[in-house]
C-alpha atoms as a PDB file:
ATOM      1  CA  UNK A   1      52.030  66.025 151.397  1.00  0.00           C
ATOM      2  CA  UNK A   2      50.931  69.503 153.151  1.00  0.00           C
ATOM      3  CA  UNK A   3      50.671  72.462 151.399  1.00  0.00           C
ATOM      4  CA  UNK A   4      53.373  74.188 153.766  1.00  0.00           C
ATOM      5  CA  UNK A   5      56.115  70.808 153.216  1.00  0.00           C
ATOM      6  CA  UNK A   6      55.267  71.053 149.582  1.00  0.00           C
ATOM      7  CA  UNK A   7      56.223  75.048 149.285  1.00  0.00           C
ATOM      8  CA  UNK A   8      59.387  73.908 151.809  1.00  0.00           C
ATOM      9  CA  UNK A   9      60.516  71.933 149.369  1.00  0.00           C
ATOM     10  CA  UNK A  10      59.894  73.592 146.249  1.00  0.00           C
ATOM     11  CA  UNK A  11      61.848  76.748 147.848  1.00  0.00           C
ATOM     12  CA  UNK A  12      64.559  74.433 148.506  1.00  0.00           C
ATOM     13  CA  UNK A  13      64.309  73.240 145.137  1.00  0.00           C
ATOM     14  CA  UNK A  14      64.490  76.417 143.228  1.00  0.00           C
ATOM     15  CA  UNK A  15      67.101  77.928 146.076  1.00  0.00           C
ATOM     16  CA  UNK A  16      69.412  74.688 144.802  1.00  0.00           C
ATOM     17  CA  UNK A  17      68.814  75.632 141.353  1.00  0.00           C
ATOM     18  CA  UNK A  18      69.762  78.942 141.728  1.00  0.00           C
ATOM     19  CA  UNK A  19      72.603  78.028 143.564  1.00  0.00           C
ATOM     20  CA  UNK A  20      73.911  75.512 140.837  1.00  0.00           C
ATOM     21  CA  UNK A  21      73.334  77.821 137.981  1.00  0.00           C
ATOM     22  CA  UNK A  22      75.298  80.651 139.224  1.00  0.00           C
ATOM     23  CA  UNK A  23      77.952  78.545 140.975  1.00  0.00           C
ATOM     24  CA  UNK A  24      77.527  79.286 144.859  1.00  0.00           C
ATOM     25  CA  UNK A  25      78.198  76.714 147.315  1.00  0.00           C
ATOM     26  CA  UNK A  26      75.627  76.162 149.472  1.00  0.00           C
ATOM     27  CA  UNK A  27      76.688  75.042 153.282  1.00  0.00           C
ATOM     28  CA  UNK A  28      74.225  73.595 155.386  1.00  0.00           C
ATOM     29  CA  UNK A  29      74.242  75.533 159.025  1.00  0.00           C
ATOM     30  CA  UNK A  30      74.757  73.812 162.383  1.00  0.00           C
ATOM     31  CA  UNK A  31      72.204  72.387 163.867  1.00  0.00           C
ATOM     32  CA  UNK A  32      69.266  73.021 161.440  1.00  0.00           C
ATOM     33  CA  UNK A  33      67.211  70.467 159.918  1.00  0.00           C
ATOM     34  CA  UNK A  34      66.730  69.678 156.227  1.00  0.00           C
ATOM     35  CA  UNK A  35      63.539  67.409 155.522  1.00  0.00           C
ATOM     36  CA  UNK A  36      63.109  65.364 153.091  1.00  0.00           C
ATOM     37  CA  UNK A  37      59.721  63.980 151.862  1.00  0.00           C
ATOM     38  CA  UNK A  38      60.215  60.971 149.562  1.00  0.00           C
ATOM     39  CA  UNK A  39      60.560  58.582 152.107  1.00  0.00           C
ATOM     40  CA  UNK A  40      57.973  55.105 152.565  1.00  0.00           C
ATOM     41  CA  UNK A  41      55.189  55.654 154.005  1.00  0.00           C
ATOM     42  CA  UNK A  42      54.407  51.932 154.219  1.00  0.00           C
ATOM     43  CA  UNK A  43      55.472  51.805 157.786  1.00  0.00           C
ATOM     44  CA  UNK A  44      54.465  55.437 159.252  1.00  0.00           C
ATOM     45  CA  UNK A  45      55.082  55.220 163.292  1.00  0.00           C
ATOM     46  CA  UNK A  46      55.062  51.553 162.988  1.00  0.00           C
ATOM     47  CA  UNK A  47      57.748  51.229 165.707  1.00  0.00           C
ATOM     48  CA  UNK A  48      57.231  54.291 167.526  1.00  0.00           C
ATOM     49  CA  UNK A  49      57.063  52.588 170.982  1.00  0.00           C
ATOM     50  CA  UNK A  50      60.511  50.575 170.362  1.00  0.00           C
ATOM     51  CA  UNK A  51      62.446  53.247 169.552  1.00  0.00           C
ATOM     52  CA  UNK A  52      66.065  52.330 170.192  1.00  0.00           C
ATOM     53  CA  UNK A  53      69.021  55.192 171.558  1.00  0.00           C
ATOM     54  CA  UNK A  54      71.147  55.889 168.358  1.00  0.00           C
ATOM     55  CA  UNK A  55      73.852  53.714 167.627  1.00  0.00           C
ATOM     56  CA  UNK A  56      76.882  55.664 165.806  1.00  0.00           C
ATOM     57  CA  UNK A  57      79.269  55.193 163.187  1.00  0.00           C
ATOM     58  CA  UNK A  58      82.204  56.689 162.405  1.00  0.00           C
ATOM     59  CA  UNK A  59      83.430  57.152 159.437  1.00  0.00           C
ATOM     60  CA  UNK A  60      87.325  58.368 159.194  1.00  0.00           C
ATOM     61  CA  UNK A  61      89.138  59.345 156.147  1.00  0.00           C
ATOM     62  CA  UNK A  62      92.692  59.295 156.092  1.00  0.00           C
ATOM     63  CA  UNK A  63      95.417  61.156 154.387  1.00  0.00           C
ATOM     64  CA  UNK A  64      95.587  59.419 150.853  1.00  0.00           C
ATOM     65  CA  UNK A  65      91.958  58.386 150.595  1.00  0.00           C
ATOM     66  CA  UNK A  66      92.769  55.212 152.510  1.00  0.00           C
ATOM     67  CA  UNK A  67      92.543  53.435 155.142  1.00  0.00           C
ATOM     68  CA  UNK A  68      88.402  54.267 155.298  1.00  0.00           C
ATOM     69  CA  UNK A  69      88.088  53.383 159.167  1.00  0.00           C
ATOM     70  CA  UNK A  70      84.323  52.350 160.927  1.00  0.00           C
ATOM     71  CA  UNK A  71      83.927  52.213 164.181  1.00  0.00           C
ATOM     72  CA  UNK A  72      80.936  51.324 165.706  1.00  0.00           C
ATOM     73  CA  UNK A  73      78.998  48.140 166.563  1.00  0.00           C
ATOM     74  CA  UNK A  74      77.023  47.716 163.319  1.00  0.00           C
ATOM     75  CA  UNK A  75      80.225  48.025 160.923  1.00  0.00           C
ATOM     76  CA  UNK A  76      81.564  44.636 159.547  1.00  0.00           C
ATOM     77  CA  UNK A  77      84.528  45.961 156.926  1.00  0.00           C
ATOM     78  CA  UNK A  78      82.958  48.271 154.464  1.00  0.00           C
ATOM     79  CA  UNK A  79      79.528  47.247 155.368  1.00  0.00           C
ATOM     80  CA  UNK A  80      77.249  49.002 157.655  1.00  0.00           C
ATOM     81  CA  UNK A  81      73.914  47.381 159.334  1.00  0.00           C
ATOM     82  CA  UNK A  82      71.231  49.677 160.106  1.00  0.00           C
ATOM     83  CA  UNK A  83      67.503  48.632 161.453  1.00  0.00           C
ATOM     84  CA  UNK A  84      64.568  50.513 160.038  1.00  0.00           C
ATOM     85  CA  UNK A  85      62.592  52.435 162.199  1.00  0.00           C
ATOM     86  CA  UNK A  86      66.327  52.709 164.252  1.00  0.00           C
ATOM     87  CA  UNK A  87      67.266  56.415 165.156  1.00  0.00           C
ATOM     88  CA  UNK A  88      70.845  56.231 163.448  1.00  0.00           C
ATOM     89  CA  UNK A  89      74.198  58.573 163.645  1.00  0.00           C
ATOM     90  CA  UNK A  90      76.556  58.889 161.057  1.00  0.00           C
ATOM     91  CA  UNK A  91      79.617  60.787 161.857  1.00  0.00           C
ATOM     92  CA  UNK A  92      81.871  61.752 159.151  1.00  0.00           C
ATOM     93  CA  UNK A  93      85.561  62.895 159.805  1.00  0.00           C
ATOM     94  CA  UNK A  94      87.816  63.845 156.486  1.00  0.00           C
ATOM     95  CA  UNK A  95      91.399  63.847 157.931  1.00  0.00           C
ATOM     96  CA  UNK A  96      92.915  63.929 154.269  1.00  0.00           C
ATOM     97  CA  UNK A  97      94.704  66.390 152.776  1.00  0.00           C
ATOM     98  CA  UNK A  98      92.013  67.539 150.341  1.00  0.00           C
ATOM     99  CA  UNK A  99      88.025  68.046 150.114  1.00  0.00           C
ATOM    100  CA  UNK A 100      86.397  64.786 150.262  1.00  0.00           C
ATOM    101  CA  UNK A 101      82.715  63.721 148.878  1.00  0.00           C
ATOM    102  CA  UNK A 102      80.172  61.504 150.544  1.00  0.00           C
ATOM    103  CA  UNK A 103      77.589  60.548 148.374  1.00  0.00           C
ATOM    104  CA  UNK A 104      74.550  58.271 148.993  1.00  0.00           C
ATOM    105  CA  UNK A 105      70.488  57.048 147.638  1.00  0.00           C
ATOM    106  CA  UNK A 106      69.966  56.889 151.062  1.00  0.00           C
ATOM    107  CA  UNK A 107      70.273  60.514 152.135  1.00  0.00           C
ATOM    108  CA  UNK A 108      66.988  61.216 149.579  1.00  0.00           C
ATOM    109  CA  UNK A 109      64.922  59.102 151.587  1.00  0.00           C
ATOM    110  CA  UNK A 110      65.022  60.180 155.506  1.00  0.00           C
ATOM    111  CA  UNK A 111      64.687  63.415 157.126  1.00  0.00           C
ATOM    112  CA  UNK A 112      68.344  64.299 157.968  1.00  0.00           C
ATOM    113  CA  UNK A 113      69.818  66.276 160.866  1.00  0.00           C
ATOM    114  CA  UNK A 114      73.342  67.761 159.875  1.00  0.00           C
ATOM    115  CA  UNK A 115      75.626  69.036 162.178  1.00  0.00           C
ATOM    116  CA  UNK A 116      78.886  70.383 161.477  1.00  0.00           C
ATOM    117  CA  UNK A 117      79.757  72.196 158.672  1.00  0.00           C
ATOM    118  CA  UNK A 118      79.830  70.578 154.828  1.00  0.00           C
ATOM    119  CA  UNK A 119      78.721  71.659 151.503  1.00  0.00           C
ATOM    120  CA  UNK A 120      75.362  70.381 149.659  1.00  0.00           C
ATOM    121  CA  UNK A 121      75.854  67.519 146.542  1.00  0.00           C
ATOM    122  CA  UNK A 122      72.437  66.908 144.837  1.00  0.00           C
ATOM    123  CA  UNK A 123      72.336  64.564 142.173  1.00  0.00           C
ATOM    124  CA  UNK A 124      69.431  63.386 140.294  1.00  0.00           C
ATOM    125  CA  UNK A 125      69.626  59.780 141.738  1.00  0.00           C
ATOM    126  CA  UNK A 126      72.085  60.688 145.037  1.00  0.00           C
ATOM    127  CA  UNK A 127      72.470  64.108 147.692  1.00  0.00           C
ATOM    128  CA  UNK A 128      75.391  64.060 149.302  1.00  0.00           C
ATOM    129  CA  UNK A 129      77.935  66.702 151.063  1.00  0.00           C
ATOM    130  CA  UNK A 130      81.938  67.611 150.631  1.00  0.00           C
ATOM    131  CA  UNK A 131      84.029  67.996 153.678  1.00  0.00           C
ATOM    132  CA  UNK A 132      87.279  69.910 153.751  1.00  0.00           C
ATOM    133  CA  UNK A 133      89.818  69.019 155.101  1.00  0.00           C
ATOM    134  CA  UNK A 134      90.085  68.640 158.647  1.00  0.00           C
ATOM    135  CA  UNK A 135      86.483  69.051 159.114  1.00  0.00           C
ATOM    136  CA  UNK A 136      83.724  66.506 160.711  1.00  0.00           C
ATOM    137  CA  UNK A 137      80.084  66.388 159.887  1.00  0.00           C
ATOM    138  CA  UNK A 138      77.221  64.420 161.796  1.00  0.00           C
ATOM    139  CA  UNK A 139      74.211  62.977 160.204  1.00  0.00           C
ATOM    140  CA  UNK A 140      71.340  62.201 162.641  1.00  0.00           C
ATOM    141  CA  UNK A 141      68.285  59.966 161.406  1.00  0.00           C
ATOM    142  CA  UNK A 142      65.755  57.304 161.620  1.00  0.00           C
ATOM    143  CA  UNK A 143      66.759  54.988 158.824  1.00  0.00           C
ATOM    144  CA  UNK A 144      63.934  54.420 156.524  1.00  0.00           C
ATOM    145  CA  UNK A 145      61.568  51.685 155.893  1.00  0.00           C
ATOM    146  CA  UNK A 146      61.880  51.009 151.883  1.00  0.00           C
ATOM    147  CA  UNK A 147      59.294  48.466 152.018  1.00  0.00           C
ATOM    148  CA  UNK A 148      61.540  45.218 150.954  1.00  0.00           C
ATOM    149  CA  UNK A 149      63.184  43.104 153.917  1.00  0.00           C
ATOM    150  CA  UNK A 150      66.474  44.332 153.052  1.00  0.00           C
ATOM    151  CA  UNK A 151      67.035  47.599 151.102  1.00  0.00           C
ATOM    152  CA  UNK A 152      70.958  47.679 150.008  1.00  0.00           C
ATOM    153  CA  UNK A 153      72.203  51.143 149.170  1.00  0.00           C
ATOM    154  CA  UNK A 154      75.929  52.476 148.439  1.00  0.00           C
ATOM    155  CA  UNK A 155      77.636  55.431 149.834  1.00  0.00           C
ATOM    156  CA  UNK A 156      80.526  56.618 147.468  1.00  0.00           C
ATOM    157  CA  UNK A 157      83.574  58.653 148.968  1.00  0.00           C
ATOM    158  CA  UNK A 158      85.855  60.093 146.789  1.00  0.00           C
ATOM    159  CA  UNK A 159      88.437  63.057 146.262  1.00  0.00           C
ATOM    160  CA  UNK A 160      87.791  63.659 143.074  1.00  0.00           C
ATOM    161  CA  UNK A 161      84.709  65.600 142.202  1.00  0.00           C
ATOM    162  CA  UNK A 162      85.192  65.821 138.485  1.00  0.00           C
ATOM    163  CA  UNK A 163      84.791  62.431 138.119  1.00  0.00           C
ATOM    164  CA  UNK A 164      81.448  59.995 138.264  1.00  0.00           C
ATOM    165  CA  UNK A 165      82.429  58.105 141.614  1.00  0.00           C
ATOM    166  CA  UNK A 166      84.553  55.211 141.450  1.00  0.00           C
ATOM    167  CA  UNK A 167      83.546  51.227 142.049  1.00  0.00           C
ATOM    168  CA  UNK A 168      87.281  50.439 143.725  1.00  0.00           C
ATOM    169  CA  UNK A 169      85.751  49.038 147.372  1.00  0.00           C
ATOM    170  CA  UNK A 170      87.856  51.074 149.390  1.00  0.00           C
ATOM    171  CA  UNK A 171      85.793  53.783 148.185  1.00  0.00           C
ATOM    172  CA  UNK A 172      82.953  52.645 148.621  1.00  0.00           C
ATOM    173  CA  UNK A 173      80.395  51.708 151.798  1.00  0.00           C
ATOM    174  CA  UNK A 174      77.374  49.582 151.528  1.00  0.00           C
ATOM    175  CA  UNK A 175      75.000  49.929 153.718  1.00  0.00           C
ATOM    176  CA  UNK A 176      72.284  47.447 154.613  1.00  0.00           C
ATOM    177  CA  UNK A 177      69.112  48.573 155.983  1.00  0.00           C
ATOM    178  CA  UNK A 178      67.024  45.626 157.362  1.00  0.00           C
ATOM    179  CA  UNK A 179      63.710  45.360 159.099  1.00  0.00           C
ATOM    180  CA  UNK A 180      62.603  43.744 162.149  1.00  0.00           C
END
């Protein structure tokens, strides 16, 4: 890792700390882009010449938690199929009634391009973001190699951030990273 991407990081660390320990909410700003380091680098610009346009998901939330609606060609149900090396959009639209969570493995291991407006979830295993009401967040990235033909990871939604997050499948999305 570089000396600058390793004090990057470290600042973002302690700034998330900080942030945690005195109870601010951090909100990521449009258009900005947050790295993240921890990612395989088993398959470093392996693909780079077959890089594919970005296929998107959508991701809606509806009033009551339920029904969780994907759209987009790699959604099957709760399950969504991504191809490493694959640029990949994510959009995220909470059109509940109250702040809803989005937590996921998978956002620690690519370098993720928000837009919209959300606030920051870091977990010690899982980062994530919470989206008010009304509001719509876009994730833009190249979904990581993990080094095993299939990597299988879990993105939890819920309402209820008091809570650890729920196993009840209509909270949950699984997404399957494959590579080719």
């Amino acid at each position: 890792m570089k000396p600058m991407a390793k004090f990057k990081l470290a600042f973002l660390f302690a700034a998330t700390v900080a942030a945690v320990v005195s109870g601010t909410t951090l909100i990521f700003p449009d258009g900005k882009l947050w790295a993240h380091d921890a990612g395989s680098s088993m398959h470093q610009d392996a693909h780079s010449s077959a890089v594919a346009p970005a296929d998107e998901v959508e991701i809606v939330l509806r009033e009551g938690g339920q029904p969780l609606l994907l759209k987009g060609q790699q959604t099957h149900g709760h399950v969504i199929g991504l191809v490493a090396g694959q640029p990949t959009v994510l959009a995220f639209r909470n059109e509940d009634t109250i702040a809803r969570e989005f937590v996921s493995p998978l956002f620690t291991r690519a370098d993720i391009h928000f837009v919209g407006r959300a606030t920051g979830i870091f977990r010690k295993d899982a980062v994530g973001f919470r989206l008010n009401p009304g509001s719509a967040l876009t994730l833009q990235f190249v979904a990581p190699y993990s080094g095993f033909p299939k990597m299988y990871d879990l993105i939890w939604c819920r309402g209820d951030h008091d809570k650890e997050p729920d196993t009840e499948l209509q909270e949950l999305l699984i997404v399957i990273t494959e590579e080719q």
